[in-house]
Protein backbone atom coordinates (compact mmCIF):
# COMPACT_ATOMS: atom_id res chain seq x y z
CA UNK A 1 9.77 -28.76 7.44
CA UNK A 2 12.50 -26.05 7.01
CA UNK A 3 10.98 -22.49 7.50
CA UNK A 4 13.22 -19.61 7.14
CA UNK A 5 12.44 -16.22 8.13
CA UNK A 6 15.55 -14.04 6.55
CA UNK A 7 14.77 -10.62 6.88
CA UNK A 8 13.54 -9.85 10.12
CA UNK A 9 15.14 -6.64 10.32
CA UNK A 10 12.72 -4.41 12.82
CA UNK A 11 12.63 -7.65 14.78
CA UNK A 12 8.56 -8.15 14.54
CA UNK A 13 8.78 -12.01 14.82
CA UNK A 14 11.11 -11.58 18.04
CA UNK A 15 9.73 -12.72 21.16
CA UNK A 16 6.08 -12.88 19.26
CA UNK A 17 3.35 -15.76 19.80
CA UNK A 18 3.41 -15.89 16.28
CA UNK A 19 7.18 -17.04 16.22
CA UNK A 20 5.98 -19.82 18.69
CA UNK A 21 3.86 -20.48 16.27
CA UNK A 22 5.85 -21.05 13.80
CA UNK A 23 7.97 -23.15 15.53
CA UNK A 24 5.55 -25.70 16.61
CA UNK A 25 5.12 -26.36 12.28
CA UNK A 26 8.95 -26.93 11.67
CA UNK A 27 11.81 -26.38 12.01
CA UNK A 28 12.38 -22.15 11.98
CA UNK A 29 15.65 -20.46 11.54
CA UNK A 30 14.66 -16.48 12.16
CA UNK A 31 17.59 -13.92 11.26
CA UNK A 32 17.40 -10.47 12.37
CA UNK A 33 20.51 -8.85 11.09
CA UNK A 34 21.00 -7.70 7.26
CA UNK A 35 23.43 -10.09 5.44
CA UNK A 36 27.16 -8.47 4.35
CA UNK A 37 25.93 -9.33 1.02
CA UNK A 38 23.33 -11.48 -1.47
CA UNK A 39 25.59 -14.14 -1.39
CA UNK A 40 24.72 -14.78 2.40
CA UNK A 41 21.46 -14.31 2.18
CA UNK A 42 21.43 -17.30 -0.54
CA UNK A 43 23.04 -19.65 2.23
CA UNK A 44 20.16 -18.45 5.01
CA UNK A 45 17.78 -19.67 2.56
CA UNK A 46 19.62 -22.30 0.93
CA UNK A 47 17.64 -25.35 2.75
CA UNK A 48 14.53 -23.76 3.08
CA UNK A 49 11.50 -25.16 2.39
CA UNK A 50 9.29 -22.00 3.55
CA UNK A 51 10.17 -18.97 3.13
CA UNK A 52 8.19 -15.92 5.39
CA UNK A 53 9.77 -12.52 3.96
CA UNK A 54 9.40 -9.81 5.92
CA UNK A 55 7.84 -5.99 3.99
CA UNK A 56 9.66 -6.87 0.73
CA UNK A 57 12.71 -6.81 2.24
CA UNK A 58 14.36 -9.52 0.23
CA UNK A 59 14.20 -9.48 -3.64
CA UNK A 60 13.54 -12.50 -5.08
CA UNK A 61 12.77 -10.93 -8.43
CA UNK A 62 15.86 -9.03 -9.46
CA UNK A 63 18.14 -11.53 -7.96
CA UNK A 64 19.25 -15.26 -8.00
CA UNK A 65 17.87 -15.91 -4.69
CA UNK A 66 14.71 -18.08 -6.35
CA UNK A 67 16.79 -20.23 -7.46
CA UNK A 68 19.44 -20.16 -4.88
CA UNK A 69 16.99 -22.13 -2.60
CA UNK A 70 16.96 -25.56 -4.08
CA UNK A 71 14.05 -27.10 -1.60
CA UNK A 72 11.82 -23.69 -1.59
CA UNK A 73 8.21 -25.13 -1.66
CA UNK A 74 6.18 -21.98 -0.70
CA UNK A 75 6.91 -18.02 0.04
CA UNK A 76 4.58 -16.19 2.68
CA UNK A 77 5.02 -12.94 1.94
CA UNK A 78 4.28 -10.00 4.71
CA UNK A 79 2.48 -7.87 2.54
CA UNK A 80 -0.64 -7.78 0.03
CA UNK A 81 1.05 -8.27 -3.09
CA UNK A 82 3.97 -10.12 -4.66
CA UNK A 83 6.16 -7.20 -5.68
CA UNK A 84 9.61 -9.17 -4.74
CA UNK A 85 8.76 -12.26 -6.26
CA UNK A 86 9.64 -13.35 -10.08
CA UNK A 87 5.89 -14.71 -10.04
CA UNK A 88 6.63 -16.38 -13.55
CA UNK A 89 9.86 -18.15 -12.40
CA UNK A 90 8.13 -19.06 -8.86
CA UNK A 91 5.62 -20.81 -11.17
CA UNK A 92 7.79 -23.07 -13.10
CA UNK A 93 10.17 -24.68 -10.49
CA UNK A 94 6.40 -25.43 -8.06
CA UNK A 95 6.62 -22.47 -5.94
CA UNK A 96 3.49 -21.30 -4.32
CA UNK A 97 3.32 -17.66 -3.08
CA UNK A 98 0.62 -16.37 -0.15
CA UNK A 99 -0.21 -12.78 0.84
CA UNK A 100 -1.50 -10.95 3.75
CA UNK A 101 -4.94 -8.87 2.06
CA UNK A 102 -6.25 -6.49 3.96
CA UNK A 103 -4.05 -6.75 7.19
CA UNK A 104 -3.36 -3.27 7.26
CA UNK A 105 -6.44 -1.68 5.90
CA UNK A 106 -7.70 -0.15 9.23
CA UNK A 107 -5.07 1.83 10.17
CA UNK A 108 -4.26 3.01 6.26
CA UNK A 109 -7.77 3.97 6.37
CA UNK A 110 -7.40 5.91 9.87
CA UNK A 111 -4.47 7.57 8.97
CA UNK A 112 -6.24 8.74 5.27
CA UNK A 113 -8.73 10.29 7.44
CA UNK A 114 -6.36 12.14 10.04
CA UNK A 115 -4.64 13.78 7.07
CA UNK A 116 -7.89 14.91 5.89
CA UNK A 117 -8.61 16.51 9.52
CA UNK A 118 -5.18 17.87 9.70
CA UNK A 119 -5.05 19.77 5.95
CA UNK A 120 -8.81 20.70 6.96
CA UNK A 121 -7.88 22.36 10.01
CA UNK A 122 -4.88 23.54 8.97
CA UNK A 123 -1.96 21.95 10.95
CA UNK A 124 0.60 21.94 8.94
CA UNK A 125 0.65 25.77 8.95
CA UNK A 126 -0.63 26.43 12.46
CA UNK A 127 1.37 23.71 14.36
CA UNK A 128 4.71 25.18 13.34
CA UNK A 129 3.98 28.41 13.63
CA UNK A 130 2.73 27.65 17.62
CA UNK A 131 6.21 26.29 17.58
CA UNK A 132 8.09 28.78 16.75
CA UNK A 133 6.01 31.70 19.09
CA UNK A 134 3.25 33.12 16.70
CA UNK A 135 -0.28 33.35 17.38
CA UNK A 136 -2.10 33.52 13.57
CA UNK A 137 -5.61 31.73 13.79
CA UNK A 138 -6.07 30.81 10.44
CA UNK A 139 -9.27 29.74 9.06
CA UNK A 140 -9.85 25.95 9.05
CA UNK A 141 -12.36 23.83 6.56
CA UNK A 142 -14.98 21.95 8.22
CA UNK A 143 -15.68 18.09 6.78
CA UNK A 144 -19.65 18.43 7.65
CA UNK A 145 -21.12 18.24 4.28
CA UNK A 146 -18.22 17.98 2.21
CA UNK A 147 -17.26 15.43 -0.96
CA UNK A 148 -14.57 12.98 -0.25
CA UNK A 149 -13.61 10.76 -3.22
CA UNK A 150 -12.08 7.12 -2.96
CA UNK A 151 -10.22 6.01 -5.98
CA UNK A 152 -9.74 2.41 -5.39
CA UNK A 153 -11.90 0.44 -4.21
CA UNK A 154 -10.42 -2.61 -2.27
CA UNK A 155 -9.96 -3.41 1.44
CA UNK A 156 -8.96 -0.01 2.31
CA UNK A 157 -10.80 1.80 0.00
CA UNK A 158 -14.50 0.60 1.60
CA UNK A 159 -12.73 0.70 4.93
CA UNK A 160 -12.58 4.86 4.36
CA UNK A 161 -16.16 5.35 3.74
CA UNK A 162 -17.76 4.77 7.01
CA UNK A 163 -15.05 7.35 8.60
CA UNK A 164 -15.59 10.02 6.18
CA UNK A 165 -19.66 9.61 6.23
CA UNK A 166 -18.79 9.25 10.19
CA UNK A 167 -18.17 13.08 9.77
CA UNK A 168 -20.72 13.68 7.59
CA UNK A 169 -19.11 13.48 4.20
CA UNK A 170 -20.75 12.78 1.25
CA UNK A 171 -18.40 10.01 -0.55
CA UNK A 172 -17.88 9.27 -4.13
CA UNK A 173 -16.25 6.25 -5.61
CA UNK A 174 -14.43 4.40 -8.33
CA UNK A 175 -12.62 1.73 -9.12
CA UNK A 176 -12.26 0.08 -12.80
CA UNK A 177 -14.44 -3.03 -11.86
CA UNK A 178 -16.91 -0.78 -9.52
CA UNK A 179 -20.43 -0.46 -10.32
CA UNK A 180 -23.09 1.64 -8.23
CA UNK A 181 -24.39 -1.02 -6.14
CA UNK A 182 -21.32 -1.84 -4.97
CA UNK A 183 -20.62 1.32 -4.10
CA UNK A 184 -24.02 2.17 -2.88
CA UNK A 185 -23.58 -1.36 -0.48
CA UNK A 186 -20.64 0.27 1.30
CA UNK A 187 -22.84 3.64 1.87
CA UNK A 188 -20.54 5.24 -1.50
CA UNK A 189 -22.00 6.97 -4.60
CA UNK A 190 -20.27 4.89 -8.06
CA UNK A 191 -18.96 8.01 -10.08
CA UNK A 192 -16.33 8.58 -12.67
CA UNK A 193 -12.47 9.31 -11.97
CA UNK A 194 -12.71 12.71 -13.37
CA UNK A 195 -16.33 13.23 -11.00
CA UNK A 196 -13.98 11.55 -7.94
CA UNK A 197 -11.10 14.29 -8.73
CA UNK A 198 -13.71 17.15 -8.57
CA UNK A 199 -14.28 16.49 -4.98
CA UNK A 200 -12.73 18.27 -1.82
CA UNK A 201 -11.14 15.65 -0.68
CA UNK A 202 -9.40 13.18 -3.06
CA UNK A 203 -7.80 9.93 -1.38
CA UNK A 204 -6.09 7.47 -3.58
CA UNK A 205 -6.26 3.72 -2.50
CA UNK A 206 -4.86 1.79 -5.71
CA UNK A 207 -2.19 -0.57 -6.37
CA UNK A 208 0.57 0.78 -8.98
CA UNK A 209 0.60 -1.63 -12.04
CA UNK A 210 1.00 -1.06 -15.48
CA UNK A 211 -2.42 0.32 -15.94
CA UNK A 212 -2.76 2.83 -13.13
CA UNK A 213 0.60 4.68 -12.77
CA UNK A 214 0.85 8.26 -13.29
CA UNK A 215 -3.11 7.73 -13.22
CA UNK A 216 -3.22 11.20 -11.14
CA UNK A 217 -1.55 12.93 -14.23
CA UNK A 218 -0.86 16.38 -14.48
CA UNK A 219 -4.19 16.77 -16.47
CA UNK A 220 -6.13 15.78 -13.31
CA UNK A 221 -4.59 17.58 -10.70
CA UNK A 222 -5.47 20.71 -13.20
CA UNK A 223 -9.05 19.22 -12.66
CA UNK A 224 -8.97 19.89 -8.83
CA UNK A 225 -10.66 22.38 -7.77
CA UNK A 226 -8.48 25.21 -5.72
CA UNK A 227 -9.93 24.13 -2.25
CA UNK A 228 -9.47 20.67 -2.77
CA UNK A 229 -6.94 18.41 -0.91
CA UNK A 230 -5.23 15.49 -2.26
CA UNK A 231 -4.25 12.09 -0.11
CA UNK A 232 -1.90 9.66 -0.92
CA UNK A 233 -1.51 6.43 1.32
CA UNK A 234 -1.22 4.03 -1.48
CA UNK A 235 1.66 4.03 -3.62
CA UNK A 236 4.10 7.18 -5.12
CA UNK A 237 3.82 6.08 -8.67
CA UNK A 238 0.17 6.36 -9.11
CA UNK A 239 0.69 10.31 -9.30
CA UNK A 240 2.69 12.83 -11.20
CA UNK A 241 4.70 13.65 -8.43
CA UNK A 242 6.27 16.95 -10.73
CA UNK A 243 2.81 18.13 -11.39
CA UNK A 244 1.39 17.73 -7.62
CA UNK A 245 4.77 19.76 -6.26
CA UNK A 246 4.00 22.41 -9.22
CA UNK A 247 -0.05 22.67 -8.00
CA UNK A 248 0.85 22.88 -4.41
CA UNK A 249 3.56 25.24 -4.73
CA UNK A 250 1.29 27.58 -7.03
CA UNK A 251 -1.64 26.99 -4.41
CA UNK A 252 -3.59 26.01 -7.22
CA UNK A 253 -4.80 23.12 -4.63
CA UNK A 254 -5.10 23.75 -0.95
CA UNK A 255 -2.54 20.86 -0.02
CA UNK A 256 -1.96 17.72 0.33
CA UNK A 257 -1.27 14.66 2.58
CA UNK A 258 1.24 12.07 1.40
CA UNK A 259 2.98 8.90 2.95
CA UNK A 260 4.63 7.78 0.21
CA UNK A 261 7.37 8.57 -2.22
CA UNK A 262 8.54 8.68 -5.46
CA UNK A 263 11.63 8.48 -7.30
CA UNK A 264 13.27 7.20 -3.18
CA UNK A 265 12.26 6.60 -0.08
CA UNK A 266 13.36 7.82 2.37
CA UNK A 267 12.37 11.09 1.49
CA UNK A 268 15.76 13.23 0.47
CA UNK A 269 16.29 15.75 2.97
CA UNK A 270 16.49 18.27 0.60
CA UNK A 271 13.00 17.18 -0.65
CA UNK A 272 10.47 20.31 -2.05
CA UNK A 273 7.69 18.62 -0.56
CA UNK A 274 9.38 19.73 3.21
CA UNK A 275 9.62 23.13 2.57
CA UNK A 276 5.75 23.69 1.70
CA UNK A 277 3.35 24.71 4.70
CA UNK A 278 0.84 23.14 2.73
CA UNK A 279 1.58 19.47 3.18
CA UNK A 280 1.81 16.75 5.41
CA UNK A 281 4.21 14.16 5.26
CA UNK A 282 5.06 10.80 7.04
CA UNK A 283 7.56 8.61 6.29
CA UNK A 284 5.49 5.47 4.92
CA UNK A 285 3.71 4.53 8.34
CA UNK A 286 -0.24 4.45 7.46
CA UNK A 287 0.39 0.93 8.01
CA UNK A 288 2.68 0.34 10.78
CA UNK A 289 0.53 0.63 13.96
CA UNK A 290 0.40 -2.44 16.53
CA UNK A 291 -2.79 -3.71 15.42
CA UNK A 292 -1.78 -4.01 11.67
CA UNK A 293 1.64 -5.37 12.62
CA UNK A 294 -0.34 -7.70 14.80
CA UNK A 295 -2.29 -8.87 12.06
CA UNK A 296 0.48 -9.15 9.43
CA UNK A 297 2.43 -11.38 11.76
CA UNK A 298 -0.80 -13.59 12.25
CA UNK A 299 -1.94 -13.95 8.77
CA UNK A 300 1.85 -14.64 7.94
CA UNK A 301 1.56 -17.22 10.23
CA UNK A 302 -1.90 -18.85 9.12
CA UNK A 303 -0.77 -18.70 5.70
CA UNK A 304 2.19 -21.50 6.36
CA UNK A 305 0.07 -23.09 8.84
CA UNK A 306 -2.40 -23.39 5.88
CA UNK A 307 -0.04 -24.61 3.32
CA UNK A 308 1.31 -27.41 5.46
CA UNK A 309 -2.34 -28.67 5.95
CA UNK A 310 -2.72 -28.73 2.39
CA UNK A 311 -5.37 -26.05 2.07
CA UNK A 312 -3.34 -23.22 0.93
CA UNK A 313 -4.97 -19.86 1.64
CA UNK A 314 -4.44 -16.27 0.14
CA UNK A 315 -2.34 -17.63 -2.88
CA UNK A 316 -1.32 -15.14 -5.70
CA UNK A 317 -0.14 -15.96 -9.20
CA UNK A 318 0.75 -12.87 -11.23
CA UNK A 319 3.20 -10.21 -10.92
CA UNK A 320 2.66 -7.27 -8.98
């Protein structure tokens, strides 16, 4: 059996148990460096009859690379959906596709709730200003007794609620399939999305599709209440990125936390969102800690492992 890693770019697989893994199922030709151009990258996958993709790093949706490998049995994809994969086309030449749910859920979940510590107490004001000589004790927000909202409720989503009740929260949820025992079996209250955006802490967990982008619209943000911070570890496209930069610069919501990016990532240095003391940004890490790295690699791993058996495991059939 042929398995091709071609995108390794960070180098995850490299030196990994999971690479010996791999190696002890077939045959495993693991590139690290970016190909000069799509052409090359259809001859490292040319033979392949697995394919493990690395964080959407290769595009096999917008490009002839599908096709380009003529043996291609199954893609594992390091990730938990298919957003590089022409799902449709993958279906009609026999092409099964595997994700990796949940692998990163923990630490999306721990870094939802240390943006909601930092905005409450204030850091991204205060720690410059330490910086740079001052000594301004500005008032902080404490989470005991507040309302923290999860929109999306999935493997992170339920992960969040035992942190924020942790700190005494009270936590309200939604989701479009959710219904209040569910919510209520994860220690959540079920509530509406307009309810959930009336909270003081509003933390989006959703995939973008079709349905849910620009779901934060502008009308919603206007539905925050001044106090209220909103968090963003999911996906750019599920807000209106114009009308959150308007509402923060106004202060007509106390600030935000946000990992991700929309229309680019990385963020342009010349970004709005850097110049406001109200915000936190990283650069689309919630995910990339050592134990959700870990993880990913494994569950990677298992799902080829799995396939070969003949008991295919996480399988996916529809676009992202």
């Amino acid at each position: 059996m042929k398995i091709v890693i071609p995108d390794d770019y960070g180098g995850v697989f490299s030196n990994s148990a999971q690479l010996t893994r791999l190696e002890s199922l077939g045959e495993v030709a693991h590139f690290t460096g970016r190909p000069a151009s799509e052409e090359e990258m259809a001859e490292r996958i040319a033979d392949a009859e697995i394919i493990l993709t690395v964080r959407f790093q290769t595009d096999f949706k917008n490009t002839a690379l599908l096709d380009a490998a003529r043996e291609l049995r199954f893609i594992s994809i390091w990730g938990t959906r298919p957003r590089v994969v022409d799902m449709k086309r993958a279906g009609e030449r026999g092409v099964s596709v595997s994700v990796t749910p949940g692998a990163g859920s923990p630490s999306v979940a721990e870094h939802t709730m240390m943006m909601a510590l930092a905005l409450a107490k204030r850091l991204p004001y205060q720690g410059p200003a330490m910086r740079a000589g001052a000594w301004e004790r500005v008032q902080g927000v404490e989470l005991l007794g507040k309302t923290l909202s999860v929109i999306g409720f999935g493997h992170i989503g339920s992960k969040v609620v035992p942190m924020a009740r942790g700190f005494g929260m009270e936590v309200l949820a939604w989701s479009k399939r959710m219904t209040p025992e569910r919510a209520a079996k994860e220690g959540a209250r079920a509530a509406s999305l307009d309810a959930c955006m009336g909270c003081d802490f509003v933390t989006i967990q959703l995939h973008v599709t079709p349905e849910t982008r620009g779901i934060i619209s502008k009308e919603r943000i206007a539905g925050m209440k001044s106090t209220a911070f909103l968090i963003n570890t999911s996906r750019a496209g599920l807000v209106d990125m114009d009308a959150l930069l308007e509402a923060l610069r106004d202060k007509r919501i106390a600030g935000a936390g946000l990992d991700v990016f929309e229309p680019e990532e990385p963020l342009p240095v010349d970004s709005p969102f850097r110049a406001l003391d109200n915000v936190i940004l990283t650069p689309h890490v919630a995910a990339h800690t050592e134990g959700a790295v870990e993880r990913e690699a494994r569950i990677t791993v298992d799902n080829v492992e799995a396939f070969i058996r003949g008991e295919p495991e996480n399988l996916v059939f529809e676009d992202a």
